[in-house]
PDB file of N, CA and C in Angstrom:
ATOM      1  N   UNK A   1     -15.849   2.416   3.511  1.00  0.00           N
ATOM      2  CA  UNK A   1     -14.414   2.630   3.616  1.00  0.00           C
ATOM      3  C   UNK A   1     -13.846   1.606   4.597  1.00  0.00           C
ATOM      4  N   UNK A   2     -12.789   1.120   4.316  1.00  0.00           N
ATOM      5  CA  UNK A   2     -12.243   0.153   4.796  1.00  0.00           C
ATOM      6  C   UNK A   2     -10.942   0.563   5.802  1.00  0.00           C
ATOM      7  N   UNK A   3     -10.742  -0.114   7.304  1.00  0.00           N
ATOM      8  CA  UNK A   3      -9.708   0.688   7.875  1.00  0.00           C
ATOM      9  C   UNK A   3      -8.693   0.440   7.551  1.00  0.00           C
ATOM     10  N   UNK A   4      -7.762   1.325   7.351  1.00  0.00           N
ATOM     11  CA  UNK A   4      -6.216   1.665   6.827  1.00  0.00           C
ATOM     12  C   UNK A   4      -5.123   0.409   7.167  1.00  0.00           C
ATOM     13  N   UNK A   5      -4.626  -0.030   6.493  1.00  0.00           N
ATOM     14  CA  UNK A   5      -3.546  -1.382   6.367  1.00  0.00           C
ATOM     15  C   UNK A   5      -2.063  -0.457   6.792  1.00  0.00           C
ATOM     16  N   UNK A   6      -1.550  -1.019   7.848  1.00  0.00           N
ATOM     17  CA  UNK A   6       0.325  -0.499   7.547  1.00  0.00           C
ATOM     18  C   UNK A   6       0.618  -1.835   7.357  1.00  0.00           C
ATOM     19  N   UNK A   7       1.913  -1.859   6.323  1.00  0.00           N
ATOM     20  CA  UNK A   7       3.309  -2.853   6.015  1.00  0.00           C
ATOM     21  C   UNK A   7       4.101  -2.410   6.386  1.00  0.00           C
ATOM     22  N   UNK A   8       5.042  -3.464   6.790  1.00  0.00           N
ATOM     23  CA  UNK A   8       6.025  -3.190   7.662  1.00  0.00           C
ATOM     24  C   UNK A   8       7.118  -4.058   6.582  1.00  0.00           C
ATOM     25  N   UNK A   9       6.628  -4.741   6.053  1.00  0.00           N
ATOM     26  CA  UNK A   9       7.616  -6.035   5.264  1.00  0.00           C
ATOM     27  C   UNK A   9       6.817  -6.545   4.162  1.00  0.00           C
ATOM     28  N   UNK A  10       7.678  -6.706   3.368  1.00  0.00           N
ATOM     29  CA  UNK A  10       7.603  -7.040   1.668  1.00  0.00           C
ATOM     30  C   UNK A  10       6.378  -8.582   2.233  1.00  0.00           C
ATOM     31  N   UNK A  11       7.306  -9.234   2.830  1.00  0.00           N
ATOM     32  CA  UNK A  11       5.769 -10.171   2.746  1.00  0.00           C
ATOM     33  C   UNK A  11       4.811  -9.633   3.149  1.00  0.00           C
ATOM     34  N   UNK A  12       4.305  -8.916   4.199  1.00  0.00           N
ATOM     35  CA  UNK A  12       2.792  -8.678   4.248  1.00  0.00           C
ATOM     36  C   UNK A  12       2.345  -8.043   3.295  1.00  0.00           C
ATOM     37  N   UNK A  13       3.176  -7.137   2.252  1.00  0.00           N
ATOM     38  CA  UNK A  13       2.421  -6.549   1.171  1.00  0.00           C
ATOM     39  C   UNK A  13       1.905  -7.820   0.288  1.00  0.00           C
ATOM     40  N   UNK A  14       3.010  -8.131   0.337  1.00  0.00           N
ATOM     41  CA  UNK A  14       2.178  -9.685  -0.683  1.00  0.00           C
ATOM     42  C   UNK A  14       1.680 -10.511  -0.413  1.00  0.00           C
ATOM     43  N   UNK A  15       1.238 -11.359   1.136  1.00  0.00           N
ATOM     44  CA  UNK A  15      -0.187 -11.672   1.072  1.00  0.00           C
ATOM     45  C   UNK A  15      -1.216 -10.952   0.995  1.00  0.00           C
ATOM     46  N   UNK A  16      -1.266  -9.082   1.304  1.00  0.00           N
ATOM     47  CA  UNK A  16      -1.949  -8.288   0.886  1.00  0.00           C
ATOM     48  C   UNK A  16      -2.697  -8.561  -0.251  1.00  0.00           C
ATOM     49  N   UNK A  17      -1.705  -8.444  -1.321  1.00  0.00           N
ATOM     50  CA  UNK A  17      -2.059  -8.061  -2.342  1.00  0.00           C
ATOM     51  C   UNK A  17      -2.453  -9.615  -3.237  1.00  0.00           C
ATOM     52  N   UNK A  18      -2.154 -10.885  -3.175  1.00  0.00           N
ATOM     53  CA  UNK A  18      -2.481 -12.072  -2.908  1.00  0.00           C
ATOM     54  C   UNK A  18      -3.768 -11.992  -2.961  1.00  0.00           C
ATOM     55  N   UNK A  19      -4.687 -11.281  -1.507  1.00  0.00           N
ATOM     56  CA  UNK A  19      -5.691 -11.805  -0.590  1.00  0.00           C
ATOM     57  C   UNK A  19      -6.395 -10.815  -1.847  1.00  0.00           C
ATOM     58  N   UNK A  20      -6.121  -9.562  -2.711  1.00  0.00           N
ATOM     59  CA  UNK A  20      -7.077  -8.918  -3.182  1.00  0.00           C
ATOM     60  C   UNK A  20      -7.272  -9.539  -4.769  1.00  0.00           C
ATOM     61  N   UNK A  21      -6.188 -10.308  -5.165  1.00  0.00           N
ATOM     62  CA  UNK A  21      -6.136 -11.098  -6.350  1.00  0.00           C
ATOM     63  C   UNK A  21      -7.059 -11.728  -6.219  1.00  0.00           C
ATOM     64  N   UNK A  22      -7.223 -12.973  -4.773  1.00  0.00           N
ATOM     65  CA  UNK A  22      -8.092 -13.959  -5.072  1.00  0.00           C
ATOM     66  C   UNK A  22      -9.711 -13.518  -5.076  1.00  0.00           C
ATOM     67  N   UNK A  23      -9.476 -12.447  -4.177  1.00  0.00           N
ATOM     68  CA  UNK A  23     -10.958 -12.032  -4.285  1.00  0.00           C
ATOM     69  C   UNK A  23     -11.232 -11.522  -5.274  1.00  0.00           C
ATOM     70  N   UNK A  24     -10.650 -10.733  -6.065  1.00  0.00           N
ATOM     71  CA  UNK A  24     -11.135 -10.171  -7.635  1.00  0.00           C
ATOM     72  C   UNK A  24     -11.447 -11.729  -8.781  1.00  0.00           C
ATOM     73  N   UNK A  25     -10.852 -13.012  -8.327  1.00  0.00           N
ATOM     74  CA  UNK A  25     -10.986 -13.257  -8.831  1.00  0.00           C
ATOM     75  C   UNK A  25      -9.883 -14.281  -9.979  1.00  0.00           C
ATOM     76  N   UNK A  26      -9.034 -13.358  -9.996  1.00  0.00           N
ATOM     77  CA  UNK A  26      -8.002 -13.358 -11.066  1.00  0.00           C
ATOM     78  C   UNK A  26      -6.872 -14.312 -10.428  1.00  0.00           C
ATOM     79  N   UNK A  27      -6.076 -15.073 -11.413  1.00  0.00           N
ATOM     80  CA  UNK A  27      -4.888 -15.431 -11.338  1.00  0.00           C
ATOM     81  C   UNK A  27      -3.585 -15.154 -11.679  1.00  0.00           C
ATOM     82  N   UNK A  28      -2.385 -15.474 -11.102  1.00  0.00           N
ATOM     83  CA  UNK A  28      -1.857 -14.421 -11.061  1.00  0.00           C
ATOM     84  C   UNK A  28      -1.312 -14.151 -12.996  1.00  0.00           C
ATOM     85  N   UNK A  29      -1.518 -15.096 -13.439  1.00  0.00           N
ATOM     86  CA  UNK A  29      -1.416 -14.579 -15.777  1.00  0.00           C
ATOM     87  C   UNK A  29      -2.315 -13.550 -16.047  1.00  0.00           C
ATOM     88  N   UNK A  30      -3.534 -13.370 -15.048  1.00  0.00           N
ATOM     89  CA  UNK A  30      -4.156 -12.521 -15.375  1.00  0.00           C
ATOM     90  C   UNK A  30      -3.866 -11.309 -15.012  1.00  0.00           C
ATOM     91  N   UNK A  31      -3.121 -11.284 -13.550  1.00  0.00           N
ATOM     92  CA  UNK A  31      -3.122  -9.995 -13.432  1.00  0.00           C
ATOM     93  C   UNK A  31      -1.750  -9.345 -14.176  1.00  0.00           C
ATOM     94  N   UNK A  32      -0.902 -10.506 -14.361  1.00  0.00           N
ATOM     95  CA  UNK A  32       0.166 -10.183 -15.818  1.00  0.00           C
ATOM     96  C   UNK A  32      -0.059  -9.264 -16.707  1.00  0.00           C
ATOM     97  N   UNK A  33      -1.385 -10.058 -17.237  1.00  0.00           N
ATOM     98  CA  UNK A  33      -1.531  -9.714 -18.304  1.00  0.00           C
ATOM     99  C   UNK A  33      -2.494  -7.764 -18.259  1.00  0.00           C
ATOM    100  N   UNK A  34      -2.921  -7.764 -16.904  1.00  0.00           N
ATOM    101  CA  UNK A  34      -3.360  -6.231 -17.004  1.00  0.00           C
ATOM    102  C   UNK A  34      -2.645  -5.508 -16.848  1.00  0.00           C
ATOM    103  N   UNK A  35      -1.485  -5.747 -15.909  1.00  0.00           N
ATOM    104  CA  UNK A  35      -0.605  -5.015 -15.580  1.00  0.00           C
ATOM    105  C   UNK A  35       0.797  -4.915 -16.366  1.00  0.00           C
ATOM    106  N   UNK A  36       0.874  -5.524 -17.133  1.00  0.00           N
ATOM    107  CA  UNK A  36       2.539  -5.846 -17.395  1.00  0.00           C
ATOM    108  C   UNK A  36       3.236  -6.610 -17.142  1.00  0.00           C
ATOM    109  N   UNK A  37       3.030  -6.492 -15.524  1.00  0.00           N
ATOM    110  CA  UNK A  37       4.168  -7.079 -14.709  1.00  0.00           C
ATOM    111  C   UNK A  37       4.157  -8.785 -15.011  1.00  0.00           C
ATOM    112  N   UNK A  38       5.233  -9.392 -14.915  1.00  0.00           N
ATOM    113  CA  UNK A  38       5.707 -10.442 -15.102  1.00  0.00           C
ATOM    114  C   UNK A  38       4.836 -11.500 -14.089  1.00  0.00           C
ATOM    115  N   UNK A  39       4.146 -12.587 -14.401  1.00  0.00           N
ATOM    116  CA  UNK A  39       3.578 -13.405 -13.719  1.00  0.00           C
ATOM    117  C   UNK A  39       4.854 -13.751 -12.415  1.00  0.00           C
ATOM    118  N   UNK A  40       5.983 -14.123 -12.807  1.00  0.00           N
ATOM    119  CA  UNK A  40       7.319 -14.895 -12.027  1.00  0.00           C
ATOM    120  C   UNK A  40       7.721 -13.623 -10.812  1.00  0.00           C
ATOM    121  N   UNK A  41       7.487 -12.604 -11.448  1.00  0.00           N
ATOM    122  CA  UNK A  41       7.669 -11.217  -9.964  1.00  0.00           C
ATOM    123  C   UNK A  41       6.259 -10.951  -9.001  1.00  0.00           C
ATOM    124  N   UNK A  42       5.435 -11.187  -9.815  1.00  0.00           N
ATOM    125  CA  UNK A  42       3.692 -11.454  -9.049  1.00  0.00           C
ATOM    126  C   UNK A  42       3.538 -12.441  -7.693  1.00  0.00           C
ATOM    127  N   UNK A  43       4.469 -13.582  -8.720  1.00  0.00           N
ATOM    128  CA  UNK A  43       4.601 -15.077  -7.426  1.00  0.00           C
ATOM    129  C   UNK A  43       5.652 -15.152  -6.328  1.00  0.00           C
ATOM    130  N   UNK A  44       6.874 -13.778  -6.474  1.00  0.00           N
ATOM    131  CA  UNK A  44       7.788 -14.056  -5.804  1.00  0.00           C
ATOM    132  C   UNK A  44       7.149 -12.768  -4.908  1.00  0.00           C
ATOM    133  N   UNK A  45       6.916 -11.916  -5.386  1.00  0.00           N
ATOM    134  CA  UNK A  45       6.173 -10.975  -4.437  1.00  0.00           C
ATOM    135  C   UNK A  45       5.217 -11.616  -3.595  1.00  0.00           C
ATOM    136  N   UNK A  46       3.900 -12.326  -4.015  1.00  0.00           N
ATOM    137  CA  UNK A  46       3.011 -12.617  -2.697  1.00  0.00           C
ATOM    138  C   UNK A  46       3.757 -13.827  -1.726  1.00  0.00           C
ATOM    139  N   UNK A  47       4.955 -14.303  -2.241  1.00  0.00           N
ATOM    140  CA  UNK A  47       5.693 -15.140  -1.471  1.00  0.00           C
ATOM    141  C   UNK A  47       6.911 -14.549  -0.514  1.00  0.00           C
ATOM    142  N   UNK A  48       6.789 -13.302  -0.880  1.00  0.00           N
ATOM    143  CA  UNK A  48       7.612 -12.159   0.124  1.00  0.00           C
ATOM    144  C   UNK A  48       8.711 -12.668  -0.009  1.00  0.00           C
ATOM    145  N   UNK A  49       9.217 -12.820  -1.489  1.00  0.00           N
ATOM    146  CA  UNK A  49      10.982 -13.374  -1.907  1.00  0.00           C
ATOM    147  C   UNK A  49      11.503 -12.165  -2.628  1.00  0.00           C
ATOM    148  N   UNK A  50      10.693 -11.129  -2.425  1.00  0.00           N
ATOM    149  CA  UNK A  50      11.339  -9.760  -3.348  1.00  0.00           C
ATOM    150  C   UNK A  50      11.014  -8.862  -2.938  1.00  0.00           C
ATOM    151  N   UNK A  51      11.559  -7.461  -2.848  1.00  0.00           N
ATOM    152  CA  UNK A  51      10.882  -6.706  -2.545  1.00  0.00           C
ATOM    153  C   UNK A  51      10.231  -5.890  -3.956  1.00  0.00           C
ATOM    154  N   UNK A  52       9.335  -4.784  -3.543  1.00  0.00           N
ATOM    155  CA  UNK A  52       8.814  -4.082  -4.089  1.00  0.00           C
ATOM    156  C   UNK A  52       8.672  -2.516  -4.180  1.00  0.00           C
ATOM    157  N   UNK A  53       8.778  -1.779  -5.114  1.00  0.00           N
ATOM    158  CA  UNK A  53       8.606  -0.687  -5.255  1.00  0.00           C
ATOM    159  C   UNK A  53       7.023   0.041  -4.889  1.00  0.00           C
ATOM    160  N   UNK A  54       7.279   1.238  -4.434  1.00  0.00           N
ATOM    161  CA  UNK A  54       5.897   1.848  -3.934  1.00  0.00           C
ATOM    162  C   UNK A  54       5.022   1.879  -5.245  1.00  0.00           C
ATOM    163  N   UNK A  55       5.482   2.398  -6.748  1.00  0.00           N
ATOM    164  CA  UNK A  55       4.776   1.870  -7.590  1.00  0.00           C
ATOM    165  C   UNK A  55       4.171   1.136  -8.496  1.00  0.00           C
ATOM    166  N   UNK A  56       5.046   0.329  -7.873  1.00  0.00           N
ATOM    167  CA  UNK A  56       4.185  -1.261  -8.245  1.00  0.00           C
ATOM    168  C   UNK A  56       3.150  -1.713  -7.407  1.00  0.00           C
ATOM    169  N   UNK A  57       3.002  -1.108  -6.336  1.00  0.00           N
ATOM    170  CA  UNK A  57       2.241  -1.559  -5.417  1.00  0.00           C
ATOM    171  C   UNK A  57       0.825  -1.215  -6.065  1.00  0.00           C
ATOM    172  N   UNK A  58       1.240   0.436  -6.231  1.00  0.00           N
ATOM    173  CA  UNK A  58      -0.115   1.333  -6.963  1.00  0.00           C
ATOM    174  C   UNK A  58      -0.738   0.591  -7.977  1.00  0.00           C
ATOM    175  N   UNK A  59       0.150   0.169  -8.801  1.00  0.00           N
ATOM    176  CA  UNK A  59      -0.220  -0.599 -10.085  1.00  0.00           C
ATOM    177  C   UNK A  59      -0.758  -1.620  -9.863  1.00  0.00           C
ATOM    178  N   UNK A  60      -0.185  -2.467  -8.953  1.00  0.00           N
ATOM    179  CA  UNK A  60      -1.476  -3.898  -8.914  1.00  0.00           C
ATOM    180  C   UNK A  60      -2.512  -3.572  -8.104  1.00  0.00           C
ATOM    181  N   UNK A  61      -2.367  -3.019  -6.849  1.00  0.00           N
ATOM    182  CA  UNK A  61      -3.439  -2.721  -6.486  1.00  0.00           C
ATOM    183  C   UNK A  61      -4.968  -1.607  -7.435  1.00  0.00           C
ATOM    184  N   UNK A  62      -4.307  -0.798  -7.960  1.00  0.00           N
ATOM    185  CA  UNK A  62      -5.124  -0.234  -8.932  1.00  0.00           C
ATOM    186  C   UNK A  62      -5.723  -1.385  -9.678  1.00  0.00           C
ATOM    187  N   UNK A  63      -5.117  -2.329 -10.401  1.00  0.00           N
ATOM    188  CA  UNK A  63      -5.518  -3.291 -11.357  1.00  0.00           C
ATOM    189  C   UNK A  63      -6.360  -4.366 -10.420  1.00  0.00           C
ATOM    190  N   UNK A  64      -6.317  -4.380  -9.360  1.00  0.00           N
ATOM    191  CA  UNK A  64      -7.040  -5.088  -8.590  1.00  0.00           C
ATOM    192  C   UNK A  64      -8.732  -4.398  -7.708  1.00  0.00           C
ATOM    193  N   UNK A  65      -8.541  -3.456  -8.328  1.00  0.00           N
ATOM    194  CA  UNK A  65      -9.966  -2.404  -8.036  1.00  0.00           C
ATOM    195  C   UNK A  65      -9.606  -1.779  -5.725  1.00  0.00           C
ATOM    196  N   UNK A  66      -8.268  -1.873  -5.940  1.00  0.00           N
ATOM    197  CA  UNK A  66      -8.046  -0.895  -4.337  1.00  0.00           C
ATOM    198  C   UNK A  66      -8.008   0.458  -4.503  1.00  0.00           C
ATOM    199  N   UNK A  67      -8.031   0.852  -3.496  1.00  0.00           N
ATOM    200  CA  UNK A  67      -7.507   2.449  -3.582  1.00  0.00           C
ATOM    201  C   UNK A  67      -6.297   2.663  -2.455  1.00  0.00           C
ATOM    202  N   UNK A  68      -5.460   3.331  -2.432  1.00  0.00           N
ATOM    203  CA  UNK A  68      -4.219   3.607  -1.597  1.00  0.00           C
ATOM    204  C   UNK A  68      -4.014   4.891  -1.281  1.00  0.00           C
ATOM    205  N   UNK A  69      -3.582   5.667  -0.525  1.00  0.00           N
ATOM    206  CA  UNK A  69      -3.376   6.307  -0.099  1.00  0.00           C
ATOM    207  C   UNK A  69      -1.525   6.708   0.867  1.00  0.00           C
ATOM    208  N   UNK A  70      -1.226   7.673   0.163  1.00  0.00           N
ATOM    209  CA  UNK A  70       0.047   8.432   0.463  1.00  0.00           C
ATOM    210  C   UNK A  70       0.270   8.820   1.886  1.00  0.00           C
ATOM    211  N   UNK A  71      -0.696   8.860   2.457  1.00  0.00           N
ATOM    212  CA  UNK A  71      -0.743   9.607   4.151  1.00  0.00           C
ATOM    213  C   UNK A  71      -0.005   8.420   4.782  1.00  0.00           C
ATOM    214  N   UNK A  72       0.813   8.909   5.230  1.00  0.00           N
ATOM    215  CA  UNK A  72       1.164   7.561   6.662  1.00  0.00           C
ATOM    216  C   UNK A  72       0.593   8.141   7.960  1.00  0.00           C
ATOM    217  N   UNK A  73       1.354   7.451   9.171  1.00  0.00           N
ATOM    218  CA  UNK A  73       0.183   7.296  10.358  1.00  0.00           C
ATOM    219  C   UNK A  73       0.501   8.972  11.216  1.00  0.00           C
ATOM    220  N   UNK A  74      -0.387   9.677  11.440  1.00  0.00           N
ATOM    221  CA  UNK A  74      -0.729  10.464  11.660  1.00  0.00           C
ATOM    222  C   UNK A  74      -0.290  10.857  13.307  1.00  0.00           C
ATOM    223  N   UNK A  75       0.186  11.990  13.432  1.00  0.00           N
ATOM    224  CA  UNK A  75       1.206  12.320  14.992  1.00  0.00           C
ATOM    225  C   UNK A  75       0.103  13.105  15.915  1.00  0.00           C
TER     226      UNK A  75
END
């Protein structure tokens, strides 16, 4: 298990999610093509020029073999 990531800002989700692309492997047509999502919102996302919805996040990261979790930071 890996320790818990907070974002604070659309770019760190997307070198996040960037950093788990390259390690899977994939580019970003590929992960287009698993997900749906538009290669041109893939590139503006890990370039932190857009923001993003919480379930899109799920979705690439799912398609990228992560797991996520709903809990935020704990009082």
């Amino acid at each position: 298990m890996s320790d818990p990531v907070t974002f604070t800002t659309a770019a760190q989700v997307g070198r996040w999610l960037r950093g788990l692309r390259v390690q899977a492997g994939l580019t970003q047509d590929q992960l287009s093509e698993r997900t749906g999502v538009s290669q041109r919102y893939i590139s503006e996302l890990e370039r932190g020029k857009t923001d993003v919805t919480l379930s899109r996040v799920f979705l690439l990261a799912s398609a990228l073999g992560a797991t996520l979790s709903g809990r935020g930071p704990q009082a």
